[in-house]
PDB file of N, CA and C in Angstrom:
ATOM      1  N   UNK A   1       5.545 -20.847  -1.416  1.00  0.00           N
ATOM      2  CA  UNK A   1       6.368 -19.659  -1.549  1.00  0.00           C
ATOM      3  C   UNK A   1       7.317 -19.857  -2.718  1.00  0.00           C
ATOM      4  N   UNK A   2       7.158 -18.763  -3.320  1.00  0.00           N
ATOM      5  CA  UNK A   2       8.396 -18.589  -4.687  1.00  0.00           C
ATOM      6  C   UNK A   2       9.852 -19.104  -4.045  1.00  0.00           C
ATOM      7  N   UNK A   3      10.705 -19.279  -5.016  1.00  0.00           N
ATOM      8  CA  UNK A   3      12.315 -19.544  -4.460  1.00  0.00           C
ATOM      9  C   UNK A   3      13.003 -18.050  -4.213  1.00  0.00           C
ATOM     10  N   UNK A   4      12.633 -17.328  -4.912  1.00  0.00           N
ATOM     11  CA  UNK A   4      12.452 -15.549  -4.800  1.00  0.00           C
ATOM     12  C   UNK A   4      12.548 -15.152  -4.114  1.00  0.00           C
ATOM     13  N   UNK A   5      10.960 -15.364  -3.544  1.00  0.00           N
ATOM     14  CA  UNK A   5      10.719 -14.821  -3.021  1.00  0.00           C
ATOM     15  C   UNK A   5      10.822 -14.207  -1.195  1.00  0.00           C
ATOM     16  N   UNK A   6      10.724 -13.114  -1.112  1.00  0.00           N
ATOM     17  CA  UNK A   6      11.305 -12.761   0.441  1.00  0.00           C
ATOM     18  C   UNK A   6      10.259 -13.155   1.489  1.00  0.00           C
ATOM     19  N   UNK A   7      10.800 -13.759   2.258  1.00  0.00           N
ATOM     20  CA  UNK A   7      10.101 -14.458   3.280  1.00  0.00           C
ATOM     21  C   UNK A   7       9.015 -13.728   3.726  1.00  0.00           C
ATOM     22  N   UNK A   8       9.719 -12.200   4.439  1.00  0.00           N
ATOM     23  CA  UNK A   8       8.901 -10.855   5.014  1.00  0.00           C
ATOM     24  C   UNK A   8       7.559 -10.920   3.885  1.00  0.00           C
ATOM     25  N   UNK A   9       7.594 -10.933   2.579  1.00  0.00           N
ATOM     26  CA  UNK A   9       6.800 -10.622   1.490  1.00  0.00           C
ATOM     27  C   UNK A   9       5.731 -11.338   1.165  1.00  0.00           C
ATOM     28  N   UNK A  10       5.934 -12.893   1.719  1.00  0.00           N
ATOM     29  CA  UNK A  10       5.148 -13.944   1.700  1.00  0.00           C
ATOM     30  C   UNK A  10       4.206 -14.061   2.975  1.00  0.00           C
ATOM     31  N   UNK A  11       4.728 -13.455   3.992  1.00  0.00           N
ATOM     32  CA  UNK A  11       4.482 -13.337   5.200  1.00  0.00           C
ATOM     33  C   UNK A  11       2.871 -12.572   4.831  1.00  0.00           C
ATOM     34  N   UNK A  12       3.630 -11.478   4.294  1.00  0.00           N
ATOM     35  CA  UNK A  12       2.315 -10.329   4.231  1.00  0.00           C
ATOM     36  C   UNK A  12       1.577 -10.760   3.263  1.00  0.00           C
ATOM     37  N   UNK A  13       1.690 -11.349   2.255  1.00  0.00           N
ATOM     38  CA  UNK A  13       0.618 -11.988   1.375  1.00  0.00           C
ATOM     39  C   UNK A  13      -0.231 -12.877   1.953  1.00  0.00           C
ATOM     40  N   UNK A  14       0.274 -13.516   2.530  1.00  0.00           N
ATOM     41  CA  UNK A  14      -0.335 -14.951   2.981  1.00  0.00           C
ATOM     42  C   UNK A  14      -1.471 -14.144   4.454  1.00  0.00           C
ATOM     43  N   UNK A  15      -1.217 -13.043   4.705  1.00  0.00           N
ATOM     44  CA  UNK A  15      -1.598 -12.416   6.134  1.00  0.00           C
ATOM     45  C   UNK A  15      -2.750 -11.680   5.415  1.00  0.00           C
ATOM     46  N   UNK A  16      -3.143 -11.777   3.836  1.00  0.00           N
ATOM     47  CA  UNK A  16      -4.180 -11.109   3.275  1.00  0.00           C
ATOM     48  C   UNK A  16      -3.932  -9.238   3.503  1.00  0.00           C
ATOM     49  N   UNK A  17      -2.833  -8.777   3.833  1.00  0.00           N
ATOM     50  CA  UNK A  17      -3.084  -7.002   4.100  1.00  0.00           C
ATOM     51  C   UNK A  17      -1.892  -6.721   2.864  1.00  0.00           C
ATOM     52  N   UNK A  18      -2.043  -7.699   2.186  1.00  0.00           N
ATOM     53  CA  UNK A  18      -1.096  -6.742   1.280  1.00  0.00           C
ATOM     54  C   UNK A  18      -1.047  -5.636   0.531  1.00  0.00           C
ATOM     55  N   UNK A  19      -2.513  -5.349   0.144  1.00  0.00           N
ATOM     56  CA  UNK A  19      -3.064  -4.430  -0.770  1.00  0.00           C
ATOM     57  C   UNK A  19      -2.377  -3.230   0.442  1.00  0.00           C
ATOM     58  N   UNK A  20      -2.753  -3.304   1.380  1.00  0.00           N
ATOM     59  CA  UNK A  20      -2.472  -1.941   2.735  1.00  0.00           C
ATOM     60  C   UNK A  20      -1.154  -2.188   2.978  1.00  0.00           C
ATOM     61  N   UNK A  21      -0.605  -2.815   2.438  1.00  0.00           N
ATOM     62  CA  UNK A  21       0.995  -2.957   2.813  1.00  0.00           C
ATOM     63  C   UNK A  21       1.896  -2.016   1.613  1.00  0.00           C
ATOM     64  N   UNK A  22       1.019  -2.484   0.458  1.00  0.00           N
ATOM     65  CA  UNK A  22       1.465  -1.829  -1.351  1.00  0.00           C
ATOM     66  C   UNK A  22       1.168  -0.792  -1.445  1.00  0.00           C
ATOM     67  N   UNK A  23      -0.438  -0.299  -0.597  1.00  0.00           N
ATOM     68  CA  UNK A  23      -0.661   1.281  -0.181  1.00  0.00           C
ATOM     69  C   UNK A  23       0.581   2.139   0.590  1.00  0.00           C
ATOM     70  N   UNK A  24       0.502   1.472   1.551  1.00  0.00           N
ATOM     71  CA  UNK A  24       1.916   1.832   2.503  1.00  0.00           C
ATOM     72  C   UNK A  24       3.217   2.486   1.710  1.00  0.00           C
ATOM     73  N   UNK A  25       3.920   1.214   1.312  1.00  0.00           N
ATOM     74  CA  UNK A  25       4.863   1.288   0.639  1.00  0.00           C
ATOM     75  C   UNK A  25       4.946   2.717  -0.619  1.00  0.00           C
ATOM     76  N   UNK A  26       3.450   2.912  -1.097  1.00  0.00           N
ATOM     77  CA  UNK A  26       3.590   3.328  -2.812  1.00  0.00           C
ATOM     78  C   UNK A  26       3.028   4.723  -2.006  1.00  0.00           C
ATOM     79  N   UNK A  27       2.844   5.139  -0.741  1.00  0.00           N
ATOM     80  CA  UNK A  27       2.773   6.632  -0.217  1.00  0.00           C
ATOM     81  C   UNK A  27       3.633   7.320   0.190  1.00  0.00           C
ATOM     82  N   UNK A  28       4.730   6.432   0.954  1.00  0.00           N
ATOM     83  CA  UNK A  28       6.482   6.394   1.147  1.00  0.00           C
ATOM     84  C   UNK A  28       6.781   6.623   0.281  1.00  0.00           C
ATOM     85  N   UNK A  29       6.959   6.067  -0.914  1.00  0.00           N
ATOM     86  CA  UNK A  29       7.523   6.270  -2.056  1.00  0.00           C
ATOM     87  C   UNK A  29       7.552   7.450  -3.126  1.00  0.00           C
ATOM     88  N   UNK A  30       6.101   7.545  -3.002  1.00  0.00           N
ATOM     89  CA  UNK A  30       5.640   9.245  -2.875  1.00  0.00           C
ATOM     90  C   UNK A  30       5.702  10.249  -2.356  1.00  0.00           C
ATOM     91  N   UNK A  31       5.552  10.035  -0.941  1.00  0.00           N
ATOM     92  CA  UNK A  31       5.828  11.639  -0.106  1.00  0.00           C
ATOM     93  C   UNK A  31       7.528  11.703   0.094  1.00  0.00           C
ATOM     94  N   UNK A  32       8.381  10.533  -0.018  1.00  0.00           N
ATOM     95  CA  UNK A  32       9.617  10.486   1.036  1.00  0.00           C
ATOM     96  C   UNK A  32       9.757  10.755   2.239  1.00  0.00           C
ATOM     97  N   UNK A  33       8.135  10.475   3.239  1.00  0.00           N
ATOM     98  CA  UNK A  33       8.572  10.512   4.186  1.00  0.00           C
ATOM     99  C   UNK A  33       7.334  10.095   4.923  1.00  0.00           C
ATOM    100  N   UNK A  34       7.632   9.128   5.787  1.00  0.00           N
ATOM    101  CA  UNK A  34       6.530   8.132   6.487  1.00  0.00           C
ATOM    102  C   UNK A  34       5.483   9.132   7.088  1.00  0.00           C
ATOM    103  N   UNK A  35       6.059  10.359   7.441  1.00  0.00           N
ATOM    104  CA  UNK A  35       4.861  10.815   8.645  1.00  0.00           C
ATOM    105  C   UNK A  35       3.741  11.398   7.535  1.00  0.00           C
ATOM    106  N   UNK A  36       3.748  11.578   6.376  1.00  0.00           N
ATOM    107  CA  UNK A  36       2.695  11.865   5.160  1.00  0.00           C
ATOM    108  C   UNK A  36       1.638  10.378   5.320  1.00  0.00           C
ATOM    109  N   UNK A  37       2.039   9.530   6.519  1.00  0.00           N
ATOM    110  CA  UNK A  37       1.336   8.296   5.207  1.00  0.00           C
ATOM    111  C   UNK A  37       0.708   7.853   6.697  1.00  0.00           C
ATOM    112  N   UNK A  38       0.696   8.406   7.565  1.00  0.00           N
ATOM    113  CA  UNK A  38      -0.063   8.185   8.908  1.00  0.00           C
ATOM    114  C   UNK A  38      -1.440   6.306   8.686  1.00  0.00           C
ATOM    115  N   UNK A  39      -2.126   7.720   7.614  1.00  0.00           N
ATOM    116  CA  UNK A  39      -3.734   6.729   8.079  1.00  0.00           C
ATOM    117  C   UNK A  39      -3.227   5.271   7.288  1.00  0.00           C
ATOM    118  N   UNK A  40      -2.762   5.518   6.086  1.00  0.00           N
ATOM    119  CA  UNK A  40      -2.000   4.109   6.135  1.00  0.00           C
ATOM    120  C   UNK A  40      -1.354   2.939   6.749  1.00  0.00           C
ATOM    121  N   UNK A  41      -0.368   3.600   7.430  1.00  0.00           N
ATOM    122  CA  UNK A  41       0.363   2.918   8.354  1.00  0.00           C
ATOM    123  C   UNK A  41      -0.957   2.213   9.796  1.00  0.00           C
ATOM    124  N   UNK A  42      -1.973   3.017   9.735  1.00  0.00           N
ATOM    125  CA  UNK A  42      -3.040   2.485  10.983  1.00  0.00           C
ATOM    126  C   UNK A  42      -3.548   1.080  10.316  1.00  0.00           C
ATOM    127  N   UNK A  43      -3.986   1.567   8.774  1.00  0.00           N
ATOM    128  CA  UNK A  43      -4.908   1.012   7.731  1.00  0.00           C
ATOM    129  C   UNK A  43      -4.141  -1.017   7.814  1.00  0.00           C
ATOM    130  N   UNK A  44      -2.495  -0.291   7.731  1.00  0.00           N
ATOM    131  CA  UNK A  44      -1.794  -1.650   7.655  1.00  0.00           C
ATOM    132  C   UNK A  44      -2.140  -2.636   8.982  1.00  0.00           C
ATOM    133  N   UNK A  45      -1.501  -1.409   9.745  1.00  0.00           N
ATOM    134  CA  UNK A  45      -1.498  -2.603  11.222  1.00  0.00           C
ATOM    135  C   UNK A  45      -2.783  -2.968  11.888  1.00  0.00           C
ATOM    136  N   UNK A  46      -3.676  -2.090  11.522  1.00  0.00           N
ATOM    137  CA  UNK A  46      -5.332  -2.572  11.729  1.00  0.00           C
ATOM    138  C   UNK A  46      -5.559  -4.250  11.328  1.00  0.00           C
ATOM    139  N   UNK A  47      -5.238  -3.928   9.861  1.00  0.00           N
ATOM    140  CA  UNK A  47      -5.387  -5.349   8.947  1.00  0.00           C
ATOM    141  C   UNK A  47      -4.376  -6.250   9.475  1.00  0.00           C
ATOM    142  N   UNK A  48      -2.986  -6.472  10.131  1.00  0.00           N
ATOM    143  CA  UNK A  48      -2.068  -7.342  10.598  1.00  0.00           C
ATOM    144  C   UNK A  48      -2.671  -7.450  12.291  1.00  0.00           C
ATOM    145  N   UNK A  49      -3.581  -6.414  12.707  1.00  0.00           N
ATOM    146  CA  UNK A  49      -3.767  -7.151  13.846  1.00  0.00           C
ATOM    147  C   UNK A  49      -5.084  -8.146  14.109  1.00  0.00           C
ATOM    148  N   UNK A  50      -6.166  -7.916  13.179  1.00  0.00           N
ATOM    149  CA  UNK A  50      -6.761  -8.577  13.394  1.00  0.00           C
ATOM    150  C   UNK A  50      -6.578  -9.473  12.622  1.00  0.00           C
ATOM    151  N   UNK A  51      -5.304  -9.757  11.644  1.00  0.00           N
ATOM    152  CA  UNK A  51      -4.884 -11.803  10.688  1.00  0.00           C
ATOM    153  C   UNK A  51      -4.482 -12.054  12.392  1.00  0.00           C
ATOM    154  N   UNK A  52      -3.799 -11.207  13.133  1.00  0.00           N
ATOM    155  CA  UNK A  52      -2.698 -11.817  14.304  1.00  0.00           C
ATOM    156  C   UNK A  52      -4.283 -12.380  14.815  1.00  0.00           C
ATOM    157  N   UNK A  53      -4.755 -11.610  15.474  1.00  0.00           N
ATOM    158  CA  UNK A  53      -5.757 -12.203  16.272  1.00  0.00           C
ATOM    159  C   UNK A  53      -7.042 -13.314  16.014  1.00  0.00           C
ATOM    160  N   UNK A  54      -7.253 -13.330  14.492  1.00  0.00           N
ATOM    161  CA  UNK A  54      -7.772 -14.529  13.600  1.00  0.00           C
ATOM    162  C   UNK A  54      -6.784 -15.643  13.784  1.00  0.00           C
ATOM    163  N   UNK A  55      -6.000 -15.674  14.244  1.00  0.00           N
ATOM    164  CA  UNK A  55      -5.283 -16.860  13.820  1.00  0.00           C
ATOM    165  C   UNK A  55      -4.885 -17.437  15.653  1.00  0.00           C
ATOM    166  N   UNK A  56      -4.759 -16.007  16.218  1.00  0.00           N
ATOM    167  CA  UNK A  56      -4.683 -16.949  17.943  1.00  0.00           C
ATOM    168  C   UNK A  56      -6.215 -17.346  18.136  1.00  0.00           C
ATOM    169  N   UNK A  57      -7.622 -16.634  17.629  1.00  0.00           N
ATOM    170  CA  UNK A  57      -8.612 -17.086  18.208  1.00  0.00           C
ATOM    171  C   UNK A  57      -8.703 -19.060  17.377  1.00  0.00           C
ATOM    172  N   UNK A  58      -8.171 -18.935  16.544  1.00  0.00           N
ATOM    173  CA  UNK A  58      -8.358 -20.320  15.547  1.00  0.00           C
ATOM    174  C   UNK A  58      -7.572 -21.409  16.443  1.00  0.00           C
ATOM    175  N   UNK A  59      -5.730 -20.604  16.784  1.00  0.00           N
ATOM    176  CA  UNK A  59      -5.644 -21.862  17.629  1.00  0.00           C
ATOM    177  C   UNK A  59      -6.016 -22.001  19.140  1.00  0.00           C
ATOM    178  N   UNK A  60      -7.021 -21.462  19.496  1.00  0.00           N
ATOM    179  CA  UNK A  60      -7.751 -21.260  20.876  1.00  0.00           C
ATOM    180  C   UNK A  60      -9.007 -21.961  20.436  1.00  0.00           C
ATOM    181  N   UNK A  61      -9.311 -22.168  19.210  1.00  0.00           N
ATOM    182  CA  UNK A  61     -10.465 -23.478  19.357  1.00  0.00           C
ATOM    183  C   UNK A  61      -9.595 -24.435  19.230  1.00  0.00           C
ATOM    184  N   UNK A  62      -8.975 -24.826  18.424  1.00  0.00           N
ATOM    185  CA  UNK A  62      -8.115 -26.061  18.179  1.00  0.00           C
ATOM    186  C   UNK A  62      -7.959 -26.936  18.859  1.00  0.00           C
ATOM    187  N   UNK A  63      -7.177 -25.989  20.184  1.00  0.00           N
ATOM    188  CA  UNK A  63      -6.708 -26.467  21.584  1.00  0.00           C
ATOM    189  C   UNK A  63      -7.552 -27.652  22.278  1.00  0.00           C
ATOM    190  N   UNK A  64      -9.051 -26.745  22.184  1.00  0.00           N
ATOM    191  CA  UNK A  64     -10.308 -27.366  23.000  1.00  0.00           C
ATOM    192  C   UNK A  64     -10.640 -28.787  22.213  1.00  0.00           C
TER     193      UNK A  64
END
C-alpha cells in the first residue's frame, strides 16, 4: 500500500471490484444522485460479495 494512500481505497483494489467501484463513483458524480446509479451499486456489491465469499471459502480449506 502507498503511504497515500486510503486504506478504504486499497481495500477495494486489492478486492479486484474496483473498475465497479470507479463505475459507481463516476455515475454519482454524474447524476448527483445515487438512486440514478441503481444497477451499479448491485454491479459493485455483486463483485465485493463474491471477493467476501472467495476468500471465506479459501480460509475454509486452509482450516482442513
Amino acid at each position: 500500500m502507498d503511504e497515500d494512500e486510503d486504506p478504504f481505497d486499497a481495500r477495494i483494489r486489492r478486492s479486484g471490484c474496483a473498475k465497479f467501484h470507479f463505475a459507481l463513483q463516476d455515475c454519482v458524480d454524474q447524476h448527483k444522485d445515487f438512486r440514478a446509479c441503481q444497477q451499479h451499486m448491485k454491479d459493485f456489491k455483486l463483485c465485493m460479495d463474491s471477493n467476501k465469499r472467495g476468500k471465506q471459502e479459501s480460509a475454509t480449506k486452509d482450516a482442513k
